[in-house]
N, C-alpha and C. Protein backbone atom coordinates (compact mmCIF):
# COMPACT_ATOMS: atom_id res chain seq x y z
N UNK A 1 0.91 13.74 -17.50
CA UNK A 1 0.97 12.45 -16.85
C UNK A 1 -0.37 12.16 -16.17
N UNK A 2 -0.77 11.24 -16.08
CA UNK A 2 -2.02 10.17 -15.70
C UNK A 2 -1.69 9.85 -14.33
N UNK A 3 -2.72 10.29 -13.46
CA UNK A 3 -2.49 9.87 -11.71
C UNK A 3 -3.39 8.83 -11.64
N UNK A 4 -3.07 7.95 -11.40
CA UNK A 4 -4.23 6.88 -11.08
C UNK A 4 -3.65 6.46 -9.64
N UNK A 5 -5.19 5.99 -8.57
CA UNK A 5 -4.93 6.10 -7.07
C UNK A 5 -5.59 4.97 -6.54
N UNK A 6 -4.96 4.32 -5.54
CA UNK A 6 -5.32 3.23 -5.84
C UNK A 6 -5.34 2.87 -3.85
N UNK A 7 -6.51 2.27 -3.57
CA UNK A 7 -6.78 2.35 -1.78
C UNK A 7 -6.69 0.93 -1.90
N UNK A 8 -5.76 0.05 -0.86
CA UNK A 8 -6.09 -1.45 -0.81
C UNK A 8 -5.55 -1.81 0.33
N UNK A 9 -6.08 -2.34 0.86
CA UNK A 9 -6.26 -2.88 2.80
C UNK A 9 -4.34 -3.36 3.02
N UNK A 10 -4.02 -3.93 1.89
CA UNK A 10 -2.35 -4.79 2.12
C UNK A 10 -1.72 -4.72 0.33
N UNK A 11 -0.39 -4.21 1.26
CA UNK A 11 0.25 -3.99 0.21
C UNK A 11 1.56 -4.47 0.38
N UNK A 12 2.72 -5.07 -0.18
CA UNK A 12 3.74 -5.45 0.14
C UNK A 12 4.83 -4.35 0.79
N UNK A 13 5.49 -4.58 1.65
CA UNK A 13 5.44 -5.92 1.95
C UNK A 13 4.79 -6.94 3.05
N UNK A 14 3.27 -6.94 3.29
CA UNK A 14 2.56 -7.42 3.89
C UNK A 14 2.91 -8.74 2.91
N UNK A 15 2.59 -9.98 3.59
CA UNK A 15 2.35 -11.18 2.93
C UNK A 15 1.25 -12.36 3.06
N UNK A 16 0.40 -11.83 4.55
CA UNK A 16 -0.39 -12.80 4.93
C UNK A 16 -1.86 -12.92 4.22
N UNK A 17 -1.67 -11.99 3.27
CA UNK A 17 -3.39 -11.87 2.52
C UNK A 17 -3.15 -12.69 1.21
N UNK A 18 -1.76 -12.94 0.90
CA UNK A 18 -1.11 -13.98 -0.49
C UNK A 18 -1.39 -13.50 -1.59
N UNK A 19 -2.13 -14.24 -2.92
CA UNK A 19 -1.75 -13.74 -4.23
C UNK A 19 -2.75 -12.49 -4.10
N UNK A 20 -3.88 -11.70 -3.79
CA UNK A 20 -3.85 -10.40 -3.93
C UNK A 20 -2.92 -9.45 -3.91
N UNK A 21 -2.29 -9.90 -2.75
CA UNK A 21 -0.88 -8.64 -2.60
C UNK A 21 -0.52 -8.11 -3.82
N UNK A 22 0.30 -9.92 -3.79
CA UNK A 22 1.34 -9.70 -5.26
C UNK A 22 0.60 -9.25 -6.38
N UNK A 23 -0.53 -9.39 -6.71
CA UNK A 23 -1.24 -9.52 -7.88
C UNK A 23 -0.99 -7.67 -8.00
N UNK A 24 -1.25 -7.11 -6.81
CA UNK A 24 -1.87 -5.86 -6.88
C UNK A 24 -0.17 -5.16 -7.24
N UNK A 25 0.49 -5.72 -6.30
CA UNK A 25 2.14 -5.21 -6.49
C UNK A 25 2.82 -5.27 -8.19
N UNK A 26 2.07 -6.41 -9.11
CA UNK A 26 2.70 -6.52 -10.32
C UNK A 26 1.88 -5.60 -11.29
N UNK A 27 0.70 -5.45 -10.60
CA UNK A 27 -0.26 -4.43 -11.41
C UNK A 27 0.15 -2.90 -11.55
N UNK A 28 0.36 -2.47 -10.45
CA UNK A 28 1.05 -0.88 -10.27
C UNK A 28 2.54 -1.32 -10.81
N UNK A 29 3.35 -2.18 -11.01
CA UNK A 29 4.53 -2.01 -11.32
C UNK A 29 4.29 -1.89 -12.56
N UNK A 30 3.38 -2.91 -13.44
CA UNK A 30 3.64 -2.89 -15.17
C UNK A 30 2.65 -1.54 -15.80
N UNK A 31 1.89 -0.63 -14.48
CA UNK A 31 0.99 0.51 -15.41
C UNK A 31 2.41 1.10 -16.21
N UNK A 32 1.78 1.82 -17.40
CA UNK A 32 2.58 2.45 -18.67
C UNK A 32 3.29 3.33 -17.46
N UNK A 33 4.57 4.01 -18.56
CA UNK A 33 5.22 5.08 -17.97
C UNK A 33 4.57 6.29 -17.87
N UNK A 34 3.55 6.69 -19.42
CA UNK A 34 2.77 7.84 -18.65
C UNK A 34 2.36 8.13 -17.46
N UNK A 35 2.28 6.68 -16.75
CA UNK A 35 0.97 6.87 -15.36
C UNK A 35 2.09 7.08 -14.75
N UNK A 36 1.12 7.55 -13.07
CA UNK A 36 1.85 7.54 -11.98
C UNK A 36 0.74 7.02 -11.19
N UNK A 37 1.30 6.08 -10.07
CA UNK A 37 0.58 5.11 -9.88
C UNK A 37 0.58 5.40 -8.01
N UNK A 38 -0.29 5.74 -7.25
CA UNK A 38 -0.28 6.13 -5.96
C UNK A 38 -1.17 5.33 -4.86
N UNK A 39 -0.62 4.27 -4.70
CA UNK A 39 -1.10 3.42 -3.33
C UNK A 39 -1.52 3.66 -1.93
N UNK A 40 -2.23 3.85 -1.61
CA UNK A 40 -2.42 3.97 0.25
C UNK A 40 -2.99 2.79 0.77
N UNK A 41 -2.42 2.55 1.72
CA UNK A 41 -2.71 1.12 2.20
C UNK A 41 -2.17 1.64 3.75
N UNK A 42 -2.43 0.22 4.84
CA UNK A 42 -2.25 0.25 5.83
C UNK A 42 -0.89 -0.21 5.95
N UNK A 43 -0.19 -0.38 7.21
CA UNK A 43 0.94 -0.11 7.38
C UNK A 43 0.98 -1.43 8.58
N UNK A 44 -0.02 -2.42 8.19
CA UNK A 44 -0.25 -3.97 9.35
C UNK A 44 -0.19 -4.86 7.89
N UNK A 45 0.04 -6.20 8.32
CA UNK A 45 -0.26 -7.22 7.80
C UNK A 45 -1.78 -7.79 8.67
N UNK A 46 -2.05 -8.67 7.51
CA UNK A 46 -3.18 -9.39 8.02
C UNK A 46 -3.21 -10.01 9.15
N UNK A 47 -4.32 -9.49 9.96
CA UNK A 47 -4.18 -10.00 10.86
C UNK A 47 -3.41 -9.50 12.11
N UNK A 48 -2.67 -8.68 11.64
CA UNK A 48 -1.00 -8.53 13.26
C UNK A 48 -1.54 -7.33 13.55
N UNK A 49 -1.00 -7.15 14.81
CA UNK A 49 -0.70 -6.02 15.69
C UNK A 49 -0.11 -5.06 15.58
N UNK A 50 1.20 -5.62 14.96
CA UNK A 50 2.50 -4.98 15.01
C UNK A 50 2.87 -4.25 13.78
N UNK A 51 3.54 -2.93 13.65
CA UNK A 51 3.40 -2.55 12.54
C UNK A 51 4.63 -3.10 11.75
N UNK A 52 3.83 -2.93 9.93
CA UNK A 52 5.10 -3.78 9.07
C UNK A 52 6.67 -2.78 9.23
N UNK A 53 7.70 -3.13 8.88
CA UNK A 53 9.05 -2.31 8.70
C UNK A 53 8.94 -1.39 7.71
N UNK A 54 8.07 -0.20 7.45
CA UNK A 54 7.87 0.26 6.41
C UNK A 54 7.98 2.08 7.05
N UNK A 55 9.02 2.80 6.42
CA UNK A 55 9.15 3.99 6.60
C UNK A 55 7.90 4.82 6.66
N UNK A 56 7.50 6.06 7.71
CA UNK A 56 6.36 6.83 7.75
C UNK A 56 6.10 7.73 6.49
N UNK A 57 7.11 7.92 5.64
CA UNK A 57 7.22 8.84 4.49
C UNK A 57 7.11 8.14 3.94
N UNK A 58 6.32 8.51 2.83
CA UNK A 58 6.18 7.33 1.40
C UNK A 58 6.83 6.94 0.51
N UNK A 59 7.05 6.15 0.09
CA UNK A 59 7.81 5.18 -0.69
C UNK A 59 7.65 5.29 -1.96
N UNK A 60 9.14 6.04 -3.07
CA UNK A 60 8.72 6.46 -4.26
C UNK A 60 9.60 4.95 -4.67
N UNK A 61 9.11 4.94 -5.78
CA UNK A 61 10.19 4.33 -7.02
C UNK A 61 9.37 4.22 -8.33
N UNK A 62 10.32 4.04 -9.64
CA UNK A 62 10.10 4.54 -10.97
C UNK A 62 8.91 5.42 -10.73
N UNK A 63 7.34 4.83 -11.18
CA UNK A 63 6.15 5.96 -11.04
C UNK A 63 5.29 5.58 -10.15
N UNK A 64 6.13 4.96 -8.92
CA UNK A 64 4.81 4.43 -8.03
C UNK A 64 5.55 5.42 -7.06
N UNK A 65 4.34 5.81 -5.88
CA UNK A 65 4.31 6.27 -4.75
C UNK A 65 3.29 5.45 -3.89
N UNK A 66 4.08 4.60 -2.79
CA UNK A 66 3.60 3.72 -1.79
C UNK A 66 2.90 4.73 -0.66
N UNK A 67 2.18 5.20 0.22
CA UNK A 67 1.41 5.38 1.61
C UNK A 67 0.88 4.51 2.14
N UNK A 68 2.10 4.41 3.56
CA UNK A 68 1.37 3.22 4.41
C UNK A 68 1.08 4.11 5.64
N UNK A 69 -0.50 4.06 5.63
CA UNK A 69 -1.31 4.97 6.95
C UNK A 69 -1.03 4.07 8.22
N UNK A 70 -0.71 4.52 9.03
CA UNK A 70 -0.36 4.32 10.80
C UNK A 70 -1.91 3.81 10.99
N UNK A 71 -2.45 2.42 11.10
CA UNK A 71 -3.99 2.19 11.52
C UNK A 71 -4.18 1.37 12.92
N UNK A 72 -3.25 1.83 13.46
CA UNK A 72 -3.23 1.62 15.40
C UNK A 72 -3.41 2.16 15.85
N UNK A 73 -4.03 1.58 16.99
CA UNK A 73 -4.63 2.72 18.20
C UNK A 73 -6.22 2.61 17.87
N UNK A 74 -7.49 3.00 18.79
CA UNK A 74 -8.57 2.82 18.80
C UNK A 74 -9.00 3.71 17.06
N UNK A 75 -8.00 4.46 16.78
CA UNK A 75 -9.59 4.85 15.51
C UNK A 75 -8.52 4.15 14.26
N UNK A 76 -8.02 3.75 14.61
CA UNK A 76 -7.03 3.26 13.38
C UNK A 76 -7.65 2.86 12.15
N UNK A 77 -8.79 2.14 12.35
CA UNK A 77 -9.57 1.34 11.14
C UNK A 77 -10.51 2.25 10.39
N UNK A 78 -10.59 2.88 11.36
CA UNK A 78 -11.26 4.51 10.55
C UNK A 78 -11.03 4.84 9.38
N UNK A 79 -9.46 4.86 9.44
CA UNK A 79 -8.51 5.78 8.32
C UNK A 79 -8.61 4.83 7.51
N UNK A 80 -8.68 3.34 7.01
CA UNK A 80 -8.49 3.00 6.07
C UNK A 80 -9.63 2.05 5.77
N UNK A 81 -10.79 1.89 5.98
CA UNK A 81 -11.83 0.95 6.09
C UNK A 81 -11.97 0.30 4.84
């Protein structure tokens, strides 16, 4: 199997950055079944404070694995620049 990894500032369900999101969300959904498809992203929407409703453990389904990094608090932007 094929790991392909994939770093992007917003990931759903963030919504305030618009068709990138989705664009990026339909992209990892339609990679082939060989792949496995592994996201890290932040765990804010654009813009907010507040963190999205998104579990600290990552988020499997069919061959995607979601990571949403905790980027609050003073070094927060560190982790995902």
């Amino acid at each position: 199997m094929t790991a392909v990894r994939v770093l992007a500032p917003y990931f759903p369900p963030a919504v305030a950055g618009g068709g990138p999101i989705r664009t990026l969300d339909a992209l990892t959904r339609a990679a082939p079944s060989r792949m496995h498809v592994e996201v890290l992203t932040r765990d804010r929407d654009l813009q907010a404070r507040v963190r999205l409703d998104v579990p600290r453990s990552p988020v499997r389904d069919a061959h995607r694995t979601v990571h949403f990094l905790d980027t609050g608090g003073p070094t927060g932007t560190l982790r995902l620049a």
